[in-house]
Structure formats: structure tokens, C-alpha cells
Protein backbone atom coordinates (compact mmCIF):
# COMPACT_ATOMS: atom_id res chain seq x y z
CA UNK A 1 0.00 0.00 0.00
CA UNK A 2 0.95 3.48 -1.01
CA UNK A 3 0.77 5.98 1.50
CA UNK A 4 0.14 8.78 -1.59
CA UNK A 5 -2.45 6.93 -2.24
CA UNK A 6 -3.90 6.38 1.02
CA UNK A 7 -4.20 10.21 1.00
CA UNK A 8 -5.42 10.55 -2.42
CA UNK A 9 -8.61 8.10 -0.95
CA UNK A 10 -8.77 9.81 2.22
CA UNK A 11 -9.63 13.54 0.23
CA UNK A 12 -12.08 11.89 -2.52
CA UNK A 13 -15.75 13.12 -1.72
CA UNK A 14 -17.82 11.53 -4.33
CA UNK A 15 -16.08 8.10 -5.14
CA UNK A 16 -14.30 7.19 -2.15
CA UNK A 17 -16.53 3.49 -0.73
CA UNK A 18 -15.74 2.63 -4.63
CA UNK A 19 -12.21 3.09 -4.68
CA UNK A 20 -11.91 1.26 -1.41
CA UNK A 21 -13.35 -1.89 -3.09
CA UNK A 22 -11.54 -1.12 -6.09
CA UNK A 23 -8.21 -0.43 -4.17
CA UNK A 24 -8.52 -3.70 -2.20
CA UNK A 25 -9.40 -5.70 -5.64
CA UNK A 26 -5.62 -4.12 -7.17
CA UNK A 27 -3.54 -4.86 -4.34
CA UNK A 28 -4.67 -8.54 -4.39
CA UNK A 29 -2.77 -8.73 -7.73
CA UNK A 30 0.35 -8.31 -6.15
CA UNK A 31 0.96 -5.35 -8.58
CA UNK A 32 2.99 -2.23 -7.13
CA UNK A 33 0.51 0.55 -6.42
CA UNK A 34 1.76 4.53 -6.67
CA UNK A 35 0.07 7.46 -7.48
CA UNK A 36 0.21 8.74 -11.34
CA UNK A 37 -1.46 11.50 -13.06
CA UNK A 38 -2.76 12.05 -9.66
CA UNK A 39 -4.51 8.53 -10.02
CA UNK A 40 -3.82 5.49 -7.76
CA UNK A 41 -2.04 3.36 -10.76
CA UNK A 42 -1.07 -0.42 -10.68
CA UNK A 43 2.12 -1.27 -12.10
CA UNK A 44 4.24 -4.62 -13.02
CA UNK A 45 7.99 -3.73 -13.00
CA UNK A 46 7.35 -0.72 -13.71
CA UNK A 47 5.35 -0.69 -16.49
CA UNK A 48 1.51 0.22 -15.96
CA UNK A 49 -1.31 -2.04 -15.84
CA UNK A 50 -4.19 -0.60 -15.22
CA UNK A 51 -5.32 2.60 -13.21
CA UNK A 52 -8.52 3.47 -11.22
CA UNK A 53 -9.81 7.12 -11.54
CA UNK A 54 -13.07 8.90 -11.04
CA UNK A 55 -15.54 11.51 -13.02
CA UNK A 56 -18.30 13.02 -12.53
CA UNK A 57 -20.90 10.63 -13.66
CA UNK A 58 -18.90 7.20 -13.07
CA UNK A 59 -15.46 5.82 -11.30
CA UNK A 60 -13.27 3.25 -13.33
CA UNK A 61 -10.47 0.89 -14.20
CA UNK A 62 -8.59 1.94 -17.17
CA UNK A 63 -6.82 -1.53 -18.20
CA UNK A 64 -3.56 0.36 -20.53
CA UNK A 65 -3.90 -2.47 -22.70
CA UNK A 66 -7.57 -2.83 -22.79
CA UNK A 67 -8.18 -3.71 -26.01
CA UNK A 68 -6.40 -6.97 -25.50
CA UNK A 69 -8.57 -8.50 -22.91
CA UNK A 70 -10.73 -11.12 -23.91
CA UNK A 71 -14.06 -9.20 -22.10
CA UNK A 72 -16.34 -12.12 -22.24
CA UNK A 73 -19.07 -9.55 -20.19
CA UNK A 74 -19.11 -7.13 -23.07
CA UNK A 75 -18.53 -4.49 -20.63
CA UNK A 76 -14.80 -2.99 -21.92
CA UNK A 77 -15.00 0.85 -23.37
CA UNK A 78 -13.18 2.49 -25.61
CA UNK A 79 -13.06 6.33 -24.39
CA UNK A 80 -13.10 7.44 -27.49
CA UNK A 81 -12.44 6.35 -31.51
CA UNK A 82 -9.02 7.30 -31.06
CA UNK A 83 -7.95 5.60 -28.36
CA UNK A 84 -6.20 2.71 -29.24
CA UNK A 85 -4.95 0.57 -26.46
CA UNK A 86 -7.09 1.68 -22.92
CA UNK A 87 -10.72 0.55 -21.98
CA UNK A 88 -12.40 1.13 -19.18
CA UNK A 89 -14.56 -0.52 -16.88
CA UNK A 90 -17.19 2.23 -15.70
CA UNK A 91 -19.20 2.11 -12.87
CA UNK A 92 -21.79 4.28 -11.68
CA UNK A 93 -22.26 3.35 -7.91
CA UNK A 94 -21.15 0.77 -4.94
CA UNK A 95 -23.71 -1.27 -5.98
CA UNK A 96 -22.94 -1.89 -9.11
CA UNK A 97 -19.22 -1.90 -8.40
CA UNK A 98 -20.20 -5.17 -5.62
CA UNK A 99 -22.11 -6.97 -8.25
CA UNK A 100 -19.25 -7.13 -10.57
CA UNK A 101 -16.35 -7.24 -8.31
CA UNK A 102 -15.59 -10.81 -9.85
CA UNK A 103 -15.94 -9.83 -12.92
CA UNK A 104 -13.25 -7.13 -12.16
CA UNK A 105 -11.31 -9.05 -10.23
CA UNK A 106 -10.97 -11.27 -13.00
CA UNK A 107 -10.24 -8.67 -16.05
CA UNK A 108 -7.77 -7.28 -13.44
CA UNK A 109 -5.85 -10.98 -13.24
CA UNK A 110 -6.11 -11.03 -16.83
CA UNK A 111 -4.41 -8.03 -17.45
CA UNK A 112 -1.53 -8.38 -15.26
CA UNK A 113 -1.17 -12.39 -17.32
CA UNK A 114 -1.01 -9.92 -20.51
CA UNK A 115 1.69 -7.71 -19.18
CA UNK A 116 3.83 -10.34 -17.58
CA UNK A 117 3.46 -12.10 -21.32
CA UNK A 118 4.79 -8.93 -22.35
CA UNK A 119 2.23 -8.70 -25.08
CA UNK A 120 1.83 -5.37 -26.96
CA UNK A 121 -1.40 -3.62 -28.44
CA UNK A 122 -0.62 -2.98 -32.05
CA UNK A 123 -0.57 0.35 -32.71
CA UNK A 124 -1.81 2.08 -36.06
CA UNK A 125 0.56 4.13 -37.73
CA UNK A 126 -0.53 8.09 -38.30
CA UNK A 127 -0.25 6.92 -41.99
CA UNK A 128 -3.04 4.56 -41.34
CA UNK A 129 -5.56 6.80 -40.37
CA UNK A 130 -7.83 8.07 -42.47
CA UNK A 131 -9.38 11.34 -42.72
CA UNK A 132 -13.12 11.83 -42.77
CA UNK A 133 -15.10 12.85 -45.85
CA UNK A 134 -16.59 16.12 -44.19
CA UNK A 135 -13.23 17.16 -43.24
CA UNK A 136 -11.97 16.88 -46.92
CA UNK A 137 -15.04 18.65 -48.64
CA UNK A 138 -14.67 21.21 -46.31
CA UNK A 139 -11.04 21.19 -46.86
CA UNK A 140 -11.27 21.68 -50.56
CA UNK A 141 -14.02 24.91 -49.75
CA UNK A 142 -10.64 26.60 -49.23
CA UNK A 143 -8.26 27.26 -52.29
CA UNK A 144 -5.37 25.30 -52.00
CA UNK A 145 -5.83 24.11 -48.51
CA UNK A 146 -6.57 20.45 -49.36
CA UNK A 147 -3.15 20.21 -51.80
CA UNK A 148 -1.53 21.76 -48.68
CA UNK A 149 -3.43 19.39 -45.96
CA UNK A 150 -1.68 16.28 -48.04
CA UNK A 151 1.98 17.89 -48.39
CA UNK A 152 2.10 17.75 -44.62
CA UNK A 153 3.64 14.81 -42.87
CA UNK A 154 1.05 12.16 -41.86
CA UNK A 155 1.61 13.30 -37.72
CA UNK A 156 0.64 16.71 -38.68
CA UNK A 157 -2.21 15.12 -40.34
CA UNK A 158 -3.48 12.85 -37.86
CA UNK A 159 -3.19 15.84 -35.45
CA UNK A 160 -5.17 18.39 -37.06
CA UNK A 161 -7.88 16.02 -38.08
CA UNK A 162 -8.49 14.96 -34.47
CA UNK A 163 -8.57 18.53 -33.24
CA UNK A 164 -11.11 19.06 -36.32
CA UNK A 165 -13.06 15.14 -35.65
CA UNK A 166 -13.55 16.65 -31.91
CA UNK A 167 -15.63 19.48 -32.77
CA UNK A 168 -19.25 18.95 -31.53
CA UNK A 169 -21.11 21.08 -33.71
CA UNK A 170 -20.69 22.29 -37.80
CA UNK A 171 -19.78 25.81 -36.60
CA UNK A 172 -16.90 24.92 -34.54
CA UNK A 173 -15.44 22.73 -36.94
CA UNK A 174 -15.83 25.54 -39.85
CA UNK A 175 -14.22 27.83 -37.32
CA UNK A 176 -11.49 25.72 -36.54
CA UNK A 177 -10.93 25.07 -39.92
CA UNK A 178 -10.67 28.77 -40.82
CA UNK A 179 -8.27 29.23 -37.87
CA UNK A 180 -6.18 26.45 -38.95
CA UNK A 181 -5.57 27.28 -42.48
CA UNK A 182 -2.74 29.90 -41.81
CA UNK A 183 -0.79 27.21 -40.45
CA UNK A 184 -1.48 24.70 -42.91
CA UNK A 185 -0.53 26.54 -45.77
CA UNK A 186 2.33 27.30 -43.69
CA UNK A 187 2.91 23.40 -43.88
CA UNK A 188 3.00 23.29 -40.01
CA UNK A 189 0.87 21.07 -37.34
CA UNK A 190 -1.57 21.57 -34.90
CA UNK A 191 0.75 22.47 -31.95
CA UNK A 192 3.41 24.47 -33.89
């Protein structure tokens, strides 16, 4: 046990019962437990394993190589379409977190078998991605902005199209399009 980490428990006010459980299902991995990103984090010689961590609407176990558990239960998720190794186990109260805790328990034994295998997620390549339809017809809107978009290198690519991709609504992603063409024609990336 991690003293951080008994502290980091002791302050949480909304999901502190759940990461007792969770805490006590961890440690009986025999995994090292420290405190990273400000999360209590469960780690095989020194590589991570999985992590527990709390928002506002649910708690959960990020496995960091998620995507290569079997998850029988159906119950893994992907945070997002670009995230390529995590998944998550949510859970939205201490009664739902005591239902599953063998469930857990298990994914959690499973994902420390995958580690000490030394197995790797396999990673796709910026190349690999591709870029959305809407982002290239709005691209092309913009004299020479789409000839520019494909001179840059496939990183800058990938980058830009995510930070378009996250926009929530048309407008925003028009608007960051407009503020991004400067830089594109300038042949430079997102954070440049």
C-alpha cells in the first residue's frame, strides 16, 4: 500500500466506498501501487497495468492495454475512436461496483497475465488513419488548402484532423478550420 495513495482516498468526496473496493481488488494482484497522473495506478515492474480514476458521472479501471482482454461480459469501453490501447470498466455506484467485483477481479488478473506475457497492443501508424469525408469537402471549400493538408507529414495530419473530428457542432469545426488554415498553408501542425 501506497501511502500517496492512502491520501489521495482519504480527500475523494464523491467516489471514495468505490475506490476502497476497487483499491482492495488491485492490491490482491500483487501489482505495485503509486500514485500517477494524480490517479492510484497499478504497475508490473514498472510498467503500468491498469489505473482506477473517477468523473463526474462514473469511477473506473482503465486496463492500458484494454483492447487486449478477452471481455467475455461485453462491458470494456473504448473512451473514445481514437484511443487505441485503454478501456475502461465504468461504474456508476457501490452497488454496481459489488455486483461485478468478480468480474473485475478477474479482467484485473487477466491483465496483469497480458503484461507479464509482455504482449503489446498494435498500434496504427498516423499513416493509417484516415481522414473523414466532411473534413476533406470542407477542406477543398478553401483554395489550396486540401493540396496543402496532403503535403504535410502524416503526424501533422493525424493531429489536425483529431482537433477538427472533436468538434461537436458544424460551426466549430468551420471555425477551426478557418483558424487552422494559416498554419497549414504554412505546412506546419496543430501544436506548432
Amino acid at each position: 500500500m501506497n501511502k500517496r495513495v492512502d491520501v489521495y482516498i482519504k480527500n475523494e468526496t464523491k467516489w471514495q466506498a468505490e475506490f476502497k473496493v476497487l483499491r482492495e481488488l488491485a492490491l490482491a494482484t500483487g501489482l505495485n501501487e503509486d500514485l500517477k497522473w494524480g490517479q492510484p495506478c497499478y504497475t508490473l515492474d514498472n510498467k503500468n497495468v491498469f489505473l482506477i480514476h473517477g468523473f463526474k458521472e462514473y469511477c473506473a479501471v482503465l486496463f492500458m492495454k484494454g483492447a487486449l482482454l478477452k471481455d467475455p461480459k461485453g462491458i470494456l469501453i473504448q473512451q473514445t475512436a481514437n484511443v487505441q490501447a485503454g478501456r475502461q470498466i465504468r461504474l456508476s455506484n457501490l452497488q454496481e461496483l459489488t455486483k461485478m467485483k468478480a468480474t473485475i477481479k478477474a479482467y484485473m488478473k487477466e491483465a496483469v497475465t497480458i503484461e507479464e506475457l509482455g504482449l503489446e497492443v498494435p498500434i496504427k501508424k498516423s499513416a493509417e488513419f484516415e481522414v473523414p469525408k466532411e473534413i476533406l469537402a470542407k477542406l477543398k471549400k478553401v483554395p489550396g488548402l486540401l493540396p496543402a493538408f496532403k503535403k504535410l507529414t502524416p503526424g501533422r495530419q493525424r493531429a489536425w484532423v483529431l482537433h477538427f473530428s472533436s468538434a461537436k457542432q458544424e460551426k466549430t469545426l468551420d471555425s477551426r478550420i478557418e483558424k487552422a488554415t494559416s498554419s497549414i498553408l504554412a505546412g506546419k501542425g496543430f501544436n506548432e
